[in-house]
Protein backbone atom coordinates (compact mmCIF):
# COMPACT_ATOMS: atom_id res chain seq x y z
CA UNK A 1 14.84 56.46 151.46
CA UNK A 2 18.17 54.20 151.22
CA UNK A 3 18.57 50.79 152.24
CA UNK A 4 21.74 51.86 154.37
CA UNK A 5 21.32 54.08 156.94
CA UNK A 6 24.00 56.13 158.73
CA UNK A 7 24.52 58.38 161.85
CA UNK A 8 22.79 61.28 162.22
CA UNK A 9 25.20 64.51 162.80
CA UNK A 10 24.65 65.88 166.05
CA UNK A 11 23.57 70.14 166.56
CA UNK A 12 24.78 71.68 169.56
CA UNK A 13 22.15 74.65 168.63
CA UNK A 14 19.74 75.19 171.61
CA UNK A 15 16.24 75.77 169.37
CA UNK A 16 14.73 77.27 172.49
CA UNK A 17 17.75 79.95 173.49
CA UNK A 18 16.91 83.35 173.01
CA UNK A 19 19.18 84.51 170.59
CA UNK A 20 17.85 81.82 168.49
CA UNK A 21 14.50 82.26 168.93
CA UNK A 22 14.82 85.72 167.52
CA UNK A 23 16.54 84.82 164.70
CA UNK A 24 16.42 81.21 164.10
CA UNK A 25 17.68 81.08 160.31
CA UNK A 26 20.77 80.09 160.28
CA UNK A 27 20.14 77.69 162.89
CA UNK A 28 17.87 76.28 160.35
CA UNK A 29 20.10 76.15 157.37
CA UNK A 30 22.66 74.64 159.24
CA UNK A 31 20.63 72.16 160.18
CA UNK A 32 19.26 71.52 156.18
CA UNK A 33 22.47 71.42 155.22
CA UNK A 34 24.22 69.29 158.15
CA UNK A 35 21.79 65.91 156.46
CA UNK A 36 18.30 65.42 156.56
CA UNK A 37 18.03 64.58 160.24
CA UNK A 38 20.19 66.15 163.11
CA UNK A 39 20.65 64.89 166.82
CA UNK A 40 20.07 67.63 169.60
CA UNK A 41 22.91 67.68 171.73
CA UNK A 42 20.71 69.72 174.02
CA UNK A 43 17.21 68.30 173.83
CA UNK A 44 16.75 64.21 173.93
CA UNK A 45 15.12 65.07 170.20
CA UNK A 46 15.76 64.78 166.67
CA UNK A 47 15.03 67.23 164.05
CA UNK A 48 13.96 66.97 160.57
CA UNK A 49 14.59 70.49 158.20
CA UNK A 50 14.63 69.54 154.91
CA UNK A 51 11.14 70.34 153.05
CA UNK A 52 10.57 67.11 151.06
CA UNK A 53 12.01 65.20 154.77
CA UNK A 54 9.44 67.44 156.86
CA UNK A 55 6.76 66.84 154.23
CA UNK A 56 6.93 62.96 153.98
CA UNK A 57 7.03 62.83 157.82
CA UNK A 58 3.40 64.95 157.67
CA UNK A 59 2.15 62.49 155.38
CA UNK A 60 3.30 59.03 157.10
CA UNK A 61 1.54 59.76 160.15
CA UNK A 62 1.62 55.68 160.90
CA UNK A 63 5.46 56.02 161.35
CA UNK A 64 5.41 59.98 163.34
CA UNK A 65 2.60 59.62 164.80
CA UNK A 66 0.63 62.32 167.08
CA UNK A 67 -0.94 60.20 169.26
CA UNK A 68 1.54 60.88 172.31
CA UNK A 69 1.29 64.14 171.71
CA UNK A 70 3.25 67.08 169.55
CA UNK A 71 4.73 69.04 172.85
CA UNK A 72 8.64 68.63 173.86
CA UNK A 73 7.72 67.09 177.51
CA UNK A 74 5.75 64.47 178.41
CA UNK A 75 4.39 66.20 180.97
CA UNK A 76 2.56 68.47 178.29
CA UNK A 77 1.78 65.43 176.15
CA UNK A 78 -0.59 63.33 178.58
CA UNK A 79 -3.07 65.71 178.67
CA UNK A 80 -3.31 66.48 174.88
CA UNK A 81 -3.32 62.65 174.14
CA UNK A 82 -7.33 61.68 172.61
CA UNK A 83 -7.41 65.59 171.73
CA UNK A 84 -7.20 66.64 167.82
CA UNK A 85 -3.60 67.34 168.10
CA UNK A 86 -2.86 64.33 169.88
CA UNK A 87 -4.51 61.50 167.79
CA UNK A 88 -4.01 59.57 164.09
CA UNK A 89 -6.63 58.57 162.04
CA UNK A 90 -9.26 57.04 162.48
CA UNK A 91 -9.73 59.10 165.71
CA UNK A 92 -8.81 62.07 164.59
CA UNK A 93 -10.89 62.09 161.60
CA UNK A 94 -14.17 61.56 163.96
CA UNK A 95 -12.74 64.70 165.87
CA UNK A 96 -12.39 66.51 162.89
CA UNK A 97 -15.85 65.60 161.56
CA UNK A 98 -17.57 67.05 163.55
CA UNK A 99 -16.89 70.77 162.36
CA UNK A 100 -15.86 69.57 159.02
CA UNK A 101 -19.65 71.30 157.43
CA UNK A 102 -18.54 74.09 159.85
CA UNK A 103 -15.13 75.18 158.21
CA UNK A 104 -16.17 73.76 154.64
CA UNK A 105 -15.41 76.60 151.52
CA UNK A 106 -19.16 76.71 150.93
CA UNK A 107 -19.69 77.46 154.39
CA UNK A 108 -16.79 79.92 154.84
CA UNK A 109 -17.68 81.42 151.52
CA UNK A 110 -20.69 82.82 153.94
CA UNK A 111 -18.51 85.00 156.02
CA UNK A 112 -16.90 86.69 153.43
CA UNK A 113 -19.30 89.92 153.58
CA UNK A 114 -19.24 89.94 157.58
CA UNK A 115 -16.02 89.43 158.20
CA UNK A 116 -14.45 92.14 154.98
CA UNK A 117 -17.38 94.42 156.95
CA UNK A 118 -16.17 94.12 160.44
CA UNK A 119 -12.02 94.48 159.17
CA UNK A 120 -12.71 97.24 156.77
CA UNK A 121 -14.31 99.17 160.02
CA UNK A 122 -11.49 98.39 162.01
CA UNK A 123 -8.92 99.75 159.72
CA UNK A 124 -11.02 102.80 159.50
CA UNK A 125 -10.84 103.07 163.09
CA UNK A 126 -7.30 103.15 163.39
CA UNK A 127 -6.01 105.12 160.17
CA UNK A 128 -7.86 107.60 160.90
CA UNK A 129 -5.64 108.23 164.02
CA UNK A 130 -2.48 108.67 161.68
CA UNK A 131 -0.17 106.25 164.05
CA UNK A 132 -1.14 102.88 165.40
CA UNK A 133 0.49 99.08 166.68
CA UNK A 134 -0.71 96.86 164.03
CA UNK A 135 -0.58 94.43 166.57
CA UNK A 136 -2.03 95.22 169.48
CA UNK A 137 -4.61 97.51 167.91
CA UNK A 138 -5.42 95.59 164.77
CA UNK A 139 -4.11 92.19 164.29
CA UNK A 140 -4.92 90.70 167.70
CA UNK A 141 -8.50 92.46 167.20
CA UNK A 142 -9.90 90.91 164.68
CA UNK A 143 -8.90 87.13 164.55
CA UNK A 144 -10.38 87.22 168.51
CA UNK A 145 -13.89 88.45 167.88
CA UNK A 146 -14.57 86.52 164.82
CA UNK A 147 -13.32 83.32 166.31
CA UNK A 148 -14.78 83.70 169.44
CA UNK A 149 -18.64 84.35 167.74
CA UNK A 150 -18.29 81.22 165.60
CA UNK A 151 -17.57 79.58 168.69
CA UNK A 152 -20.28 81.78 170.23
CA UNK A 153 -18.62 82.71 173.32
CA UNK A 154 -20.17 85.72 175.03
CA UNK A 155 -18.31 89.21 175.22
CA UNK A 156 -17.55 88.69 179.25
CA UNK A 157 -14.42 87.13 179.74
CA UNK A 158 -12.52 87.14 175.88
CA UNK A 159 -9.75 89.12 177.60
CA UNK A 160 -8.39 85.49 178.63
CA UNK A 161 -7.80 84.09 175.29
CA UNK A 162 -4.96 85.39 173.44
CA UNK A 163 -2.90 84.88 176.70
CA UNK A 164 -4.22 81.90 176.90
CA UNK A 165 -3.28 80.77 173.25
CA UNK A 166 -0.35 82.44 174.29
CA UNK A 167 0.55 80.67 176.86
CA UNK A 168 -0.87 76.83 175.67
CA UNK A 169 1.20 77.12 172.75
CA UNK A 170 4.22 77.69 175.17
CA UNK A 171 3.61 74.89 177.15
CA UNK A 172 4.58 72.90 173.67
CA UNK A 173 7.91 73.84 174.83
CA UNK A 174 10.67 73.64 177.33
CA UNK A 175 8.52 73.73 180.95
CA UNK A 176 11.20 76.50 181.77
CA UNK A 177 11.13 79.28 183.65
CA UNK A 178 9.60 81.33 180.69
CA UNK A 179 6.54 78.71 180.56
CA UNK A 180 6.58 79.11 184.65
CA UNK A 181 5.84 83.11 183.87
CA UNK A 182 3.19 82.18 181.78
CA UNK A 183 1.35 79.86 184.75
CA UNK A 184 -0.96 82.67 185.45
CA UNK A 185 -2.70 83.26 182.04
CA UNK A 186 -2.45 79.36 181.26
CA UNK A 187 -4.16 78.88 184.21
CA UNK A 188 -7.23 81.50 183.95
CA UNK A 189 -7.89 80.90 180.41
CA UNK A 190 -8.01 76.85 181.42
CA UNK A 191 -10.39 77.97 183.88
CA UNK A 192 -12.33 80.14 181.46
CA UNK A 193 -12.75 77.15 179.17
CA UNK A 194 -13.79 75.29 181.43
CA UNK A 195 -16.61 76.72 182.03
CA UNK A 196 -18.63 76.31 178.84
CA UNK A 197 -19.15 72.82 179.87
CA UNK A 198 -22.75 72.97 178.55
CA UNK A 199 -24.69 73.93 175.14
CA UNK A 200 -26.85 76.38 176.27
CA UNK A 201 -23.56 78.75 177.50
CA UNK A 202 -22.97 78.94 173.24
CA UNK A 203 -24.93 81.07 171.03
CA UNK A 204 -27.42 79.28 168.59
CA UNK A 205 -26.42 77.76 165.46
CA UNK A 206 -22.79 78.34 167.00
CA UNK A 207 -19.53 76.41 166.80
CA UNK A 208 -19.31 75.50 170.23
CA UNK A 209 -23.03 74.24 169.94
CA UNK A 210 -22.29 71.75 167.33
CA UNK A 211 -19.97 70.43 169.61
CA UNK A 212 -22.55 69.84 172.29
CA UNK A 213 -24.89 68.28 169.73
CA UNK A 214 -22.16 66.10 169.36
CA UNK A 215 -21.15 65.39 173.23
CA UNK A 216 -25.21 64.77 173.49
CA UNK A 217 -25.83 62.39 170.42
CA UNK A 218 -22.40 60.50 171.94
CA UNK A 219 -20.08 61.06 169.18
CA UNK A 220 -18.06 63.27 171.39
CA UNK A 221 -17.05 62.06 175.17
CA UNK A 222 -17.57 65.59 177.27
CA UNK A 223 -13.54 65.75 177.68
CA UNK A 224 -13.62 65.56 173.96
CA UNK A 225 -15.51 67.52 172.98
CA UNK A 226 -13.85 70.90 175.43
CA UNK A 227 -10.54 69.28 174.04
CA UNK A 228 -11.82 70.28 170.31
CA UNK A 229 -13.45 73.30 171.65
CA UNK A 230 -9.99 74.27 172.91
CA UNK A 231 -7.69 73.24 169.99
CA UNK A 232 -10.38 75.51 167.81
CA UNK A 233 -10.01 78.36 169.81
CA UNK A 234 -5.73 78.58 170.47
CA UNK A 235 -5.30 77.41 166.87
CA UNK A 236 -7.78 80.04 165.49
CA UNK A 237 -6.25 83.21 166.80
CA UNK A 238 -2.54 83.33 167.85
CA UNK A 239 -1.30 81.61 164.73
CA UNK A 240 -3.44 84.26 162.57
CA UNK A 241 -2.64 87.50 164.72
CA UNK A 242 0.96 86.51 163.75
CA UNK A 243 0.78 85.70 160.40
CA UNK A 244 -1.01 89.24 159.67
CA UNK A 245 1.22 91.06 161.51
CA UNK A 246 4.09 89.59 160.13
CA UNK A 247 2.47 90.56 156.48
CA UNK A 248 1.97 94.50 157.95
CA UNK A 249 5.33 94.47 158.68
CA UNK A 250 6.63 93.17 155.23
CA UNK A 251 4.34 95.78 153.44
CA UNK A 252 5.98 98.88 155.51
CA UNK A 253 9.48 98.03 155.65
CA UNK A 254 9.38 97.47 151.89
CA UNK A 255 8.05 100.37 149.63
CA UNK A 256 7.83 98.44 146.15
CA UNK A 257 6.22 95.99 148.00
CA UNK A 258 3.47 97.62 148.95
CA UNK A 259 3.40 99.91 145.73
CA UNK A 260 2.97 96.54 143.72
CA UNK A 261 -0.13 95.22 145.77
CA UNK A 262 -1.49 99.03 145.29
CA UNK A 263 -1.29 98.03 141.69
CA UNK A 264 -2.92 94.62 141.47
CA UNK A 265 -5.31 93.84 144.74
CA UNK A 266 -5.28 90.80 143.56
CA UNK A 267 -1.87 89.96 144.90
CA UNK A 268 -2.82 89.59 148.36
CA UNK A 269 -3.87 86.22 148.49
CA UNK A 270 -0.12 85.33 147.21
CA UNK A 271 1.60 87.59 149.50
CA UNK A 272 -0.21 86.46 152.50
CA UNK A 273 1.07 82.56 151.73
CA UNK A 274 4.71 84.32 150.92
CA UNK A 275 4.34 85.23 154.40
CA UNK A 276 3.20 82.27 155.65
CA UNK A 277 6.31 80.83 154.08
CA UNK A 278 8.89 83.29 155.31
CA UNK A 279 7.57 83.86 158.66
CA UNK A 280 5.52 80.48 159.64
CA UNK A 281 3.56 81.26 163.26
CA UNK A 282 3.90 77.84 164.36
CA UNK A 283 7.64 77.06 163.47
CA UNK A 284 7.02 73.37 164.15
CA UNK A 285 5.46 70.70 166.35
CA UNK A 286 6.76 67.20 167.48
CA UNK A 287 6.00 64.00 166.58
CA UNK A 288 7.16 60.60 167.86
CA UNK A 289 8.29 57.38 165.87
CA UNK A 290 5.92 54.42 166.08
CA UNK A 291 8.91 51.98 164.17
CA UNK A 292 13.07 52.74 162.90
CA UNK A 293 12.88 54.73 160.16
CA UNK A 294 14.81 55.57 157.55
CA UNK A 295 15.15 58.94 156.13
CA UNK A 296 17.46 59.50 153.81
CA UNK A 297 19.73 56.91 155.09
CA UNK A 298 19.72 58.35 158.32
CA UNK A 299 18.06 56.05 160.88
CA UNK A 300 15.34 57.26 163.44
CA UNK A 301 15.26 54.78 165.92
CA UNK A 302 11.40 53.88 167.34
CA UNK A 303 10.18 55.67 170.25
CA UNK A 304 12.30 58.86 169.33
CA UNK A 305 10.53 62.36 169.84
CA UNK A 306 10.95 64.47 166.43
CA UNK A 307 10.65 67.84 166.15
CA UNK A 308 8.99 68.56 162.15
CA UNK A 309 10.62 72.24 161.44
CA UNK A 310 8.32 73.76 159.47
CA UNK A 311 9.78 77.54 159.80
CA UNK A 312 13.21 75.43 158.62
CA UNK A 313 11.31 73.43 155.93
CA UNK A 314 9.64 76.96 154.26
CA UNK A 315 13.08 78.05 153.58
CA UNK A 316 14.83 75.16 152.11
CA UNK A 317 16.67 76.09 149.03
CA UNK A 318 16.00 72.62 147.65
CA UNK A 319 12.53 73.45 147.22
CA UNK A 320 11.75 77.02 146.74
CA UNK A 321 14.64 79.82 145.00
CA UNK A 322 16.30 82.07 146.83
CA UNK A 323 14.38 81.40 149.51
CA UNK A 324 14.97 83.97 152.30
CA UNK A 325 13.51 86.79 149.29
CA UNK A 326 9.92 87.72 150.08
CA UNK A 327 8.46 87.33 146.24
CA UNK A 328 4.79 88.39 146.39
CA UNK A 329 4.33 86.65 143.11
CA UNK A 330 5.61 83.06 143.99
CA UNK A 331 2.04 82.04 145.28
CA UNK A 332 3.72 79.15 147.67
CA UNK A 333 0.59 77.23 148.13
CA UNK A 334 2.21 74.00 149.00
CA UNK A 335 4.13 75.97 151.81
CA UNK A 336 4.42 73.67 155.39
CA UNK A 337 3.00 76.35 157.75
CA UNK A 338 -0.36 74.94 158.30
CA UNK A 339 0.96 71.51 158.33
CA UNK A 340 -0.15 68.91 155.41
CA UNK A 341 -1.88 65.94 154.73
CA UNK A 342 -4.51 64.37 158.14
CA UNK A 343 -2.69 67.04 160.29
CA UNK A 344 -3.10 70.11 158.28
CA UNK A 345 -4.66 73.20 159.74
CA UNK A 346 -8.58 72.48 159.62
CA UNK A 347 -8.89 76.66 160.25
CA UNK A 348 -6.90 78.03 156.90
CA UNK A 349 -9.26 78.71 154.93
CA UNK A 350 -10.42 81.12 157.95
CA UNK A 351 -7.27 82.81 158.18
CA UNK A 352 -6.90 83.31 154.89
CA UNK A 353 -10.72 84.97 154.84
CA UNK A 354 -9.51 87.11 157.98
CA UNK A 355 -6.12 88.12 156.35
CA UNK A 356 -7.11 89.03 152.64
CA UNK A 357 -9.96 91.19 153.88
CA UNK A 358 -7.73 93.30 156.44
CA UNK A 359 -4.73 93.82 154.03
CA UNK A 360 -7.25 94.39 151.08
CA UNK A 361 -9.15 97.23 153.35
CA UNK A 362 -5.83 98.57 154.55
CA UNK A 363 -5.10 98.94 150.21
CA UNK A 364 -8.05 100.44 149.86
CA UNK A 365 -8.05 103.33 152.89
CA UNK A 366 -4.25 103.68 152.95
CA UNK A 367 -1.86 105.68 150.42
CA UNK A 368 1.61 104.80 152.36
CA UNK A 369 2.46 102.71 155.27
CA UNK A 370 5.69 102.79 157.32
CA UNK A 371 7.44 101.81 160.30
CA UNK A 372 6.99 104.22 163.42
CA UNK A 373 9.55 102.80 165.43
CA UNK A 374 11.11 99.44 166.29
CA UNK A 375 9.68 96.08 165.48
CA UNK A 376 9.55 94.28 168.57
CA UNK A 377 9.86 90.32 168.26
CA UNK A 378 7.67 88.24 170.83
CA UNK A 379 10.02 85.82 172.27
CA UNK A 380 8.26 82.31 172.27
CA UNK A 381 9.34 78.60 172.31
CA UNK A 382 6.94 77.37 169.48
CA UNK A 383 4.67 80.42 168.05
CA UNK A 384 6.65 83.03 165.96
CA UNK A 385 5.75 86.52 166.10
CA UNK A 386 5.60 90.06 166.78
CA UNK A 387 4.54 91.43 170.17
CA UNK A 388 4.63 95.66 169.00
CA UNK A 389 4.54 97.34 165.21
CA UNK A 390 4.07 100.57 165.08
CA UNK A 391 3.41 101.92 161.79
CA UNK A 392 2.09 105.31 160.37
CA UNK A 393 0.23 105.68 157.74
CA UNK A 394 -1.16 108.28 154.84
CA UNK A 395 -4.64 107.98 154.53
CA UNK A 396 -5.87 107.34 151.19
CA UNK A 397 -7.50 110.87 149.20
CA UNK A 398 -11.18 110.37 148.70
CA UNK A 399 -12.78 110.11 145.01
């Protein structure tokens, strides 16, 4: 921070265009290195790409706050206001509380053995058939059933929710003709939600239960509480389908790569956050200013919507070397993808669980892994990642 501020420079770069969309990088860097905040000349927004900008913005929630909401549109924001995306502490903290035993290490630490059981059967499944889409027929698989017992949804009806993640994240975006495509699935899957509007629709013990104990002892309203059954359930699967596909598809384009983690296992757990680094699922989410602020000298006025890059931040040269270089041994912990500070990702330490025990079983059962065709980018407003990977692989010799 400065005591003089001066003009932000102003990007003519539409974030949401196609082209960029598939490739966003350089749109990024230009925007790092054009000063710590740029003016869309598209979008009534401002954008913050620096890491050490992006991360003290996370932190001061009282000045970007996410209490009217993280979408682009207002439209999208008035619903999500009171929900745990759109609220600052204290509310958000009672939110957050109430699964906080839930999603604690010691508890997590529980689901270890289940969850390395049911991924190590799923690879299994599909390397024994030589050729397979690591995302359609094991990424997406995964992340969907475990969330969805936690939650303890039944197994009628599940086909609605990665469209519907899908498709909420989306409406975080431009309300364009893409998000008009999506209506359909945004529209069953609110519809699907909707109707676990009671305890005894969860399993025992569940997730979705402890919200209900919750809405009953009156620490949860029963809007809040399907508002924090929701945000569980679209933040607990798309974001982790795409961060584990985007890690298969490191690990077959780049033989060494994958020799190395043959080698030592025990790089996994680093290469997963390299990839959560390189190829963040949620490239960013909004926030708006509650005051001016300065940052860097350049001056935010109050009441200005600002998009927090974090797919920009995760490459900034002014934090990590060479920074566009997939490094399995840089371990970036204190990468931006899962936010920081009140706002960070209350799931991680579930995708992390979910990630290490797929890649470690795909180690274990697989001698080589490579691309069977084209990588096929899924082309989405606010959620990066792969819609097709096919791979083949060389099953590991027994003994």
């Amino acid at each position: 921070m400065t005591s003089s501020s001066v003009s932000a420079p102003v990007s003519d770069v539409d974030l949401f265009a196609g082209d960029v969309l598939a490739d966003p990088y350089a749109a990024y860097r230009s925007w790092r290195d054009a000063g710590p905040v740029v003016k869309s000349s598209v979008h009534p927004i401002w954008i913050v790409a620096r890491y050490a900008d992006v991360r003290a913005a996370l932190a001061d929630w009282q000045s970007f706050t996410s209490a009217q909401g993280v979408a682009l549109t207002d439209e999208m924001n008035a619903p999500m206001i009171g929900s745990v995306l759109g609220t600052d502490p204290p509310e958000h903290d009672a939110l957050r509380s109430v699964l906080t035993e839930k999603l604690a290490p010691r508890a997590l630490a529980k689901l270890r053995g289940d969850i390395a059981e049911r991924a190590d059967a799923l690879v299994a499944e599909v390397v024994a058939r030589g050729s397979f889409d690591a995302v359609t027929e094991l990424a997406q698989r995964l992340p969907v059933d475990v969330v969805a017992d936690l939650i303890g949804l039944p197994a009628e009806g599940r086909e609605h929710l990665l469209s519907g993640a899908d498709a909420v994240f989306a409406s975080f975006g431009p309300l364009d003709g893409r998000m008009q495509a999506r209506m359909p699935q945004f529209m069953a899957y609110i519809q699907y939600i909707q109707s676990f509007d009671s305890k005894d629709k969860f399993t025992p013990g569940s997730w979705g239960a402890a919200v209900f104990d919750a809405v009953e002892d009156g620490r949860l309203t029963p809007e809040s509480g399907m508002q924090l059954l929701n945000a569980y359930l679209v933040a607990g699967m798309d974001t982790t389908v795409n961060a584990i596909s985007a890690y298969i598809r490191f690990l077959a384009e780049d033989p060494e790569l994958w020799a190395a983690l043959k080698a030592d296992p025990s790089l996994v757990a680093s290469g997963f956050e390299e990839t959560l680094r390189l190829e963040s699922p949620a490239q960013g989410f909004f926030r708006n200013t509650t005051r001016d602020v300065d940052v860097d000298g350049v001056l935010v006025p109050a009441g200005s919507r600002v998009l927090l890059s974090f797919g920009a931040a995760n490459r900034d040269e002014r934090h990590y070397p060479d920074p566009d270089r997939f490094d399995v041994r840089r371990n970036p912990v204190d990468h931006l993808a899962f936010g920081y500070a009140v706002h960070g990702c209350a799931g991680q330490g579930l995708a992390r669980i979910e990630a290490q025990a797929l890649i470690g079983s795909l180690l274990r059962r697989v001698d080589r892994i490579e691309l069977a065709g084209e990588a096929v980018q899924h082309e989405h407003p606010v959620v990066r990642g792969l819609g097709s990977l096919p791979v083949t692989v060389v099953p590991a010799r027994e003994g």
